[in-house]
Protein backbone atom coordinates (compact mmCIF):
# COMPACT_ATOMS: atom_id res chain seq x y z
CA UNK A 1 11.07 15.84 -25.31
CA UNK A 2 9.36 12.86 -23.48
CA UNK A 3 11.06 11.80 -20.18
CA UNK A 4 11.02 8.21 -20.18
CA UNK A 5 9.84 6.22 -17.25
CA UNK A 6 13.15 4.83 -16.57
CA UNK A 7 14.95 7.96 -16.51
CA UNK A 8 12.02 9.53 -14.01
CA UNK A 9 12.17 6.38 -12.03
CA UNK A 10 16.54 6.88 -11.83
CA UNK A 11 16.30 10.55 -11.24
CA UNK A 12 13.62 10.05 -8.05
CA UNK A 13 16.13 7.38 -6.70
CA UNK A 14 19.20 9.41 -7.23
CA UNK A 15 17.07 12.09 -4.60
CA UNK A 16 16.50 9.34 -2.36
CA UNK A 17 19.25 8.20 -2.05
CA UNK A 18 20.84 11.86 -1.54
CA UNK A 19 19.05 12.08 1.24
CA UNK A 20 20.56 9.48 3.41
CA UNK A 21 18.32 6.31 2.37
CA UNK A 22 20.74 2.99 1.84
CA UNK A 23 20.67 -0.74 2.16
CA UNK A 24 16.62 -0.81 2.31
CA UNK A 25 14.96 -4.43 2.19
CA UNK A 26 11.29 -4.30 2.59
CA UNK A 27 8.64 -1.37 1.05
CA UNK A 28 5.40 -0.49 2.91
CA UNK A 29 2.30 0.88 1.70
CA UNK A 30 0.19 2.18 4.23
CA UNK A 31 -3.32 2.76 3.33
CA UNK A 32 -6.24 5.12 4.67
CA UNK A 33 -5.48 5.64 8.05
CA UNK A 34 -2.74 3.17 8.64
CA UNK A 35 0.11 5.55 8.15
CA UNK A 36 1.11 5.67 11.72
CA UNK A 37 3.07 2.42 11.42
CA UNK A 38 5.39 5.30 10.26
CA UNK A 39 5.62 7.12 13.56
CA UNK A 40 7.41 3.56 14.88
CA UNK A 41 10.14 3.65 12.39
CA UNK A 42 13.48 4.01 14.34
CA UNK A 43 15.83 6.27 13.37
CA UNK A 44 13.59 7.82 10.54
CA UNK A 45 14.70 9.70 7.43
CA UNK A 46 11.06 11.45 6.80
CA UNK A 47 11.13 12.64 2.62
CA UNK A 48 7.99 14.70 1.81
CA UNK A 49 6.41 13.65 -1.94
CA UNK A 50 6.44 16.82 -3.02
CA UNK A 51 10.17 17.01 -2.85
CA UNK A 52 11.10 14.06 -4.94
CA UNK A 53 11.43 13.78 -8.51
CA UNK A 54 8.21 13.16 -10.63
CA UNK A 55 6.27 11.87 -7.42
CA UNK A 56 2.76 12.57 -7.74
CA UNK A 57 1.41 14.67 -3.88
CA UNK A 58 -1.58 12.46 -2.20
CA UNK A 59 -4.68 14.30 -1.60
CA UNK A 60 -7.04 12.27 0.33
CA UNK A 61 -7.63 12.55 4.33
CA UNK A 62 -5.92 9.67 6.32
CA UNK A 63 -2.60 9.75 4.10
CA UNK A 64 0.46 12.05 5.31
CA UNK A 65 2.63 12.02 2.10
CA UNK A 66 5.78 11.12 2.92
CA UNK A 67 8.55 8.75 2.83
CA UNK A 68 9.84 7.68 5.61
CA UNK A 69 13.31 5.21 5.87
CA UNK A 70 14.59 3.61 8.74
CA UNK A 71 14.30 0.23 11.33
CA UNK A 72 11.28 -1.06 11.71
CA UNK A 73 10.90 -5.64 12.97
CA UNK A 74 14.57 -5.22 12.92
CA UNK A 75 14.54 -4.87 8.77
CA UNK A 76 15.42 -1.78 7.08
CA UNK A 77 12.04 -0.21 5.66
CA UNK A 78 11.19 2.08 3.19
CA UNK A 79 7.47 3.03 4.09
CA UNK A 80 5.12 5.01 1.90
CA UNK A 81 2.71 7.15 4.49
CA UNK A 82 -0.06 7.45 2.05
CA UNK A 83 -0.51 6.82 -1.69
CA UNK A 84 -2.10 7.16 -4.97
CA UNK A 85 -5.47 6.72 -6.86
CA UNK A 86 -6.07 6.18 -9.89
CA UNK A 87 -9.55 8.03 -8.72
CA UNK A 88 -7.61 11.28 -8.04
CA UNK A 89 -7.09 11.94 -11.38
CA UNK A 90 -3.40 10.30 -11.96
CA UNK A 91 -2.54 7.94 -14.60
CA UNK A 92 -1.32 4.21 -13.75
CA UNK A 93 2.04 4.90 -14.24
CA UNK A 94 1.94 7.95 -11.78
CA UNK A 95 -0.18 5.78 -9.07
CA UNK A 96 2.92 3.03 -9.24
CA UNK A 97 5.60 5.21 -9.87
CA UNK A 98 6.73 4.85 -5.88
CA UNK A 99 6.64 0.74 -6.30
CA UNK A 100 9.20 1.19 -9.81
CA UNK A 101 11.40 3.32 -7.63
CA UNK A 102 11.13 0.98 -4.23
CA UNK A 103 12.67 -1.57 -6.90
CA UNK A 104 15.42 0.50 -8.03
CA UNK A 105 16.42 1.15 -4.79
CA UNK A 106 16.94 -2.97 -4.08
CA UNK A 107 13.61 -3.56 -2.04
CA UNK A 108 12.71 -7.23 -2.68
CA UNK A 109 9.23 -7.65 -0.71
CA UNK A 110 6.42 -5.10 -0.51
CA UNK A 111 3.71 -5.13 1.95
CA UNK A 112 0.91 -3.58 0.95
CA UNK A 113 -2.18 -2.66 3.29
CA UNK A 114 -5.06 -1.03 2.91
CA UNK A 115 -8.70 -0.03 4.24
CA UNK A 116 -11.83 -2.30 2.69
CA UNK A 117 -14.95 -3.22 3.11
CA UNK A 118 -15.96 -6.35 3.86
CA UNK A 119 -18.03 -8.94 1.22
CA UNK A 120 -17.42 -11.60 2.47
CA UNK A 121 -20.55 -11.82 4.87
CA UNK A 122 -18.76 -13.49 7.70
CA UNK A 123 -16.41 -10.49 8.08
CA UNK A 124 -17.23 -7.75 10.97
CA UNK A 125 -15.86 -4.24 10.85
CA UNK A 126 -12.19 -4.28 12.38
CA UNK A 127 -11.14 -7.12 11.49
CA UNK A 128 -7.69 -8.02 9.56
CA UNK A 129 -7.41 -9.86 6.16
CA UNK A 130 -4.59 -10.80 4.90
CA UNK A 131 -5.13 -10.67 1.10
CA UNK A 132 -4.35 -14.05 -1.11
CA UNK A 133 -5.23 -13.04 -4.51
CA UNK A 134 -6.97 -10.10 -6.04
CA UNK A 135 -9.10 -9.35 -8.82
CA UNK A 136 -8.84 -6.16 -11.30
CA UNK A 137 -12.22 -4.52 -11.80
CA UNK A 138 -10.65 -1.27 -12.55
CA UNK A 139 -11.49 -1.00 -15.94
CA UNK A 140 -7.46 -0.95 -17.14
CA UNK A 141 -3.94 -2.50 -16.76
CA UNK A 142 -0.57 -0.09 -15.46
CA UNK A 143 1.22 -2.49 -17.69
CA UNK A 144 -0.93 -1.20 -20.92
CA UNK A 145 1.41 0.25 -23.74
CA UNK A 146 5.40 -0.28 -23.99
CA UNK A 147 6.33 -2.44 -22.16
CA UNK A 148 10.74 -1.74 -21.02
CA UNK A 149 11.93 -5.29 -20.76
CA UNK A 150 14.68 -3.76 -18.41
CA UNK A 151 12.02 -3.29 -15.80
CA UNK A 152 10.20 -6.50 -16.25
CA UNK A 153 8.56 -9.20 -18.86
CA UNK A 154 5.96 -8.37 -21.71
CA UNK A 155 3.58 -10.53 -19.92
CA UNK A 156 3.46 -10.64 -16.15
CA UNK A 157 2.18 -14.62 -14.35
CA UNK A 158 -0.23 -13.23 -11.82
CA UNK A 159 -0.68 -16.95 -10.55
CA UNK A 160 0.89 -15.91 -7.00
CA UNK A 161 0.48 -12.25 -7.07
CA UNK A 162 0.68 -12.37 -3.21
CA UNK A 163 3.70 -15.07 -2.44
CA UNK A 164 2.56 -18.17 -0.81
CA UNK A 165 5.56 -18.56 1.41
CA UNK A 166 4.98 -15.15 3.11
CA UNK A 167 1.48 -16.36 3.41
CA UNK A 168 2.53 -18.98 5.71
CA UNK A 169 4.56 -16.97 7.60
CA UNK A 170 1.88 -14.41 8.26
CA UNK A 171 -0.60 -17.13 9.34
CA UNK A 172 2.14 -18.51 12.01
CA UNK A 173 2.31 -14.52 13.10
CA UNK A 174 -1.25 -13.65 13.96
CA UNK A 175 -1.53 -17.35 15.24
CA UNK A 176 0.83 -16.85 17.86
CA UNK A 177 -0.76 -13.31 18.43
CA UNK A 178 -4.01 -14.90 18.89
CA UNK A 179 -5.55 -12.72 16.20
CA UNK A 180 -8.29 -13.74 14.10
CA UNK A 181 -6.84 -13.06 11.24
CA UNK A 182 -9.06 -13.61 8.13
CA UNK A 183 -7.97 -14.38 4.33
CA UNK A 184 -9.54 -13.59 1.16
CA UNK A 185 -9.57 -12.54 -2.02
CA UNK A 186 -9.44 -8.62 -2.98
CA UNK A 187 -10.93 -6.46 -5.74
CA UNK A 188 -10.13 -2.72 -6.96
CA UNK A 189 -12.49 -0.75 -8.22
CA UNK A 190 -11.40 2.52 -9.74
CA UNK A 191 -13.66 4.51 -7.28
CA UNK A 192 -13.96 7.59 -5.95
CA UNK A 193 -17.94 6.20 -6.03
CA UNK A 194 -18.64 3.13 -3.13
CA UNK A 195 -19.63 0.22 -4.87
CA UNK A 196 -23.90 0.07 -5.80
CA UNK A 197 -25.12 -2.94 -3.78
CA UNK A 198 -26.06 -4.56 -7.19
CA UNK A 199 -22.30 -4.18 -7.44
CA UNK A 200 -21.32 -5.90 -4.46
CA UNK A 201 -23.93 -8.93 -4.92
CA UNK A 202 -21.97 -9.19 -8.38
CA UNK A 203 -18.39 -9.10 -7.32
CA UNK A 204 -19.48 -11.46 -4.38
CA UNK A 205 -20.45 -14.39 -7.08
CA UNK A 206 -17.00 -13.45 -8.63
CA UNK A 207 -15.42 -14.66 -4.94
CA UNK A 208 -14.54 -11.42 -3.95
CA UNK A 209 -14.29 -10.86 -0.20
CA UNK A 210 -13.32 -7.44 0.64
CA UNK A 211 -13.75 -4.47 -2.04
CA UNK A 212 -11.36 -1.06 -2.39
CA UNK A 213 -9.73 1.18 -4.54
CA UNK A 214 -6.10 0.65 -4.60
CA UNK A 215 -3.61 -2.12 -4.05
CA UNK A 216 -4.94 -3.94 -7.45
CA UNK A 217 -1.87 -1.31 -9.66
CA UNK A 218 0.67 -1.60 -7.53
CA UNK A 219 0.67 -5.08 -6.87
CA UNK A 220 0.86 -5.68 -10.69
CA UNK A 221 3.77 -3.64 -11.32
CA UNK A 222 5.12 -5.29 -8.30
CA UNK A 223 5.01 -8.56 -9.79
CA UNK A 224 6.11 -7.15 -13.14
CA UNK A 225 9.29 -5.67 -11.65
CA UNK A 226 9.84 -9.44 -9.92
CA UNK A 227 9.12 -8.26 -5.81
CA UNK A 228 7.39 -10.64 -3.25
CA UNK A 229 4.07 -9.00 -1.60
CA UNK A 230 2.31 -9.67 1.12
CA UNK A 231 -1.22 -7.99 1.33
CA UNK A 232 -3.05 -7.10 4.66
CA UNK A 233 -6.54 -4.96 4.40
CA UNK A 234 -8.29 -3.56 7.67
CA UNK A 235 -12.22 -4.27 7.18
CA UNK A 236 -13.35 -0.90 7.87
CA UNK A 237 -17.03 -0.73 7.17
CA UNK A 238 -19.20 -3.58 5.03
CA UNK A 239 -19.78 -3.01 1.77
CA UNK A 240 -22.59 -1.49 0.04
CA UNK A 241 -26.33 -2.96 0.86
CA UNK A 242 -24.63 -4.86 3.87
CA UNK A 243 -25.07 -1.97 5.99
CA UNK A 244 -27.17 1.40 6.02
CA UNK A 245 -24.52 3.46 4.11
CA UNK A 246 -20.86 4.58 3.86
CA UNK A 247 -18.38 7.07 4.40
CA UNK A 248 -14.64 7.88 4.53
CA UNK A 249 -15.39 8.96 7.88
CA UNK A 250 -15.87 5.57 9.30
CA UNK A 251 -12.83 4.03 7.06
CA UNK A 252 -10.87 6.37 9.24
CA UNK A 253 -12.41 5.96 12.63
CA UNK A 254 -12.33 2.03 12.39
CA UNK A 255 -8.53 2.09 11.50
CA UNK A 256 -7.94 4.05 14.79
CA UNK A 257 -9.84 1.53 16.84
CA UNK A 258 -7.49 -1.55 15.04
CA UNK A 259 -4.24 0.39 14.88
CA UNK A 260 -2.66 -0.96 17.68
CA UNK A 261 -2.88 -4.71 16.84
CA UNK A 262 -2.56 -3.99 12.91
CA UNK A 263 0.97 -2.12 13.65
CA UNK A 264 1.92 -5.22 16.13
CA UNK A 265 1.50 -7.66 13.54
CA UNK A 266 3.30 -6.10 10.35
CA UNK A 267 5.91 -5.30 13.02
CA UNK A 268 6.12 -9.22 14.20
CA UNK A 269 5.99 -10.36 10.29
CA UNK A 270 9.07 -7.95 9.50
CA UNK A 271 10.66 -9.82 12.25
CA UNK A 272 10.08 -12.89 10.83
CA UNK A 273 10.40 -12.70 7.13
């Protein structure tokens, strides 16, 4: 017999919440070496993946795999340190299985952040963007087949996938930090290939200014289950036939050499929103 996504989604909460995790306000999804925004949580409840019901176990470099609960800007946080690809060999429905159950458990907002390379060819390598729309070039939709009206609408309005009023608030953040804090538009590739550069020349007529593969999913079932986002990607590297060639290796070294001013500011905007 099939489990259904609701009851997977209930029993994964039910563990959760077993283990000491209450009154939480605001997910975080911390991309390719971001995760240590999770070593600032205070008084952390850590929960490993592989302990809780019907969570998929991440398996690339740069992601920890765990849950971790607690204070973080003064809000209660539930932040995921590390996630899923769709390039790793899990369906859509495994990738934003975390984001269903962050909604069960009464989170409203999700931030989502991630490492990209840049498009946009004003961007430079270590810089922050917060994201203000996003296009799917994955190939699919985590919303394809039946659809459980108790979890959200047939049809999801992507017209503010990332909410406008958070948008404001971030600007007035990095303003008053005196960061340069870029904005663009975001597209998801299914990966695990970089982009060709005949690729990125494409998706840069499309008005695509930074390029990845993840975020796209779980911003959609986001919106589907009714939660506000607010995007931020590190620039790690520019994209393909911008620069000589690419690596993961790079994606993680550049997120060390922004880490301290990327945790500042999600910190301030938890503060603040």
């Amino acid at each position: 017999m099939t489990i259904t996504l609701s009851k997977k989604v209930n029993e994964a909460k039910s563990y959760i919440i077993e283990n000491g995790v209450q009154d939480i306000e605001i997910g975080l999804i911390l991309g390719s070496g971001l995760g240590e925004l999770g070593e600032e949580v205070e008084n952390p409840i850590a929960i490993s993946y592989s302990k809780i019901p019907h969570f998929p176990v991440s398996t690339v470099e740069g992601h920890a795999g765990q849950l971790v609960y607690g204070t973080l800007g003064g809000k209660k946080v539930l932040a995921m340190q590390g996630r899923f690809h769709f390039y790793e060999g899990y369906s859509l429905e495994e990738v934003t299985f975390p984001v269903r159950v962050m909604k069960a458990l009464g989170i409203h907002s999700l931030i989502v952040t991630n490492a990209a390379g840049g498009i946009n060819t004003d961007f430079t390598p270590g810089e922050l963007m917060m994201i203000t729309d996003q296009i799917n070039y994955t190939g699919t939709n985590p919303l394809i087949g039946l659809n459980d009206d108790s979890m959200g609408p047939r049809f999801t309005d992507m017209s503010h996938a990332y909410d406008p009023a958070y948008q404001k608030i971030v600007r007035s953040v990095a303003k008053n930090m005196a960061i340069d804090l870029k904005e663009g538009v975001y597209i998801g590739f299914s990966g695990p290939t970089y982009e060709t550069p005949a690729e990125i020349k494409m998706v840069r007529l499309f008005g695509a200014d930074a390029v990845g593969m993840s975020t796209v999913p779980e911003v959609i079932v986001a919106k589907h289950a009714g939660m506000r986002v607010i995007g931020i990607s590190c620039i790690t590297n520019l994209a393909a036939g911008m620069q000589a060639n690419l690596n993961h290796k790079e994606v993680v070294e550049t997120t060390q050499r922004v880490k301290h001013t990327f945790k500042a500011l999600v910190k301030n905007i938890l503060s603040e929103i």
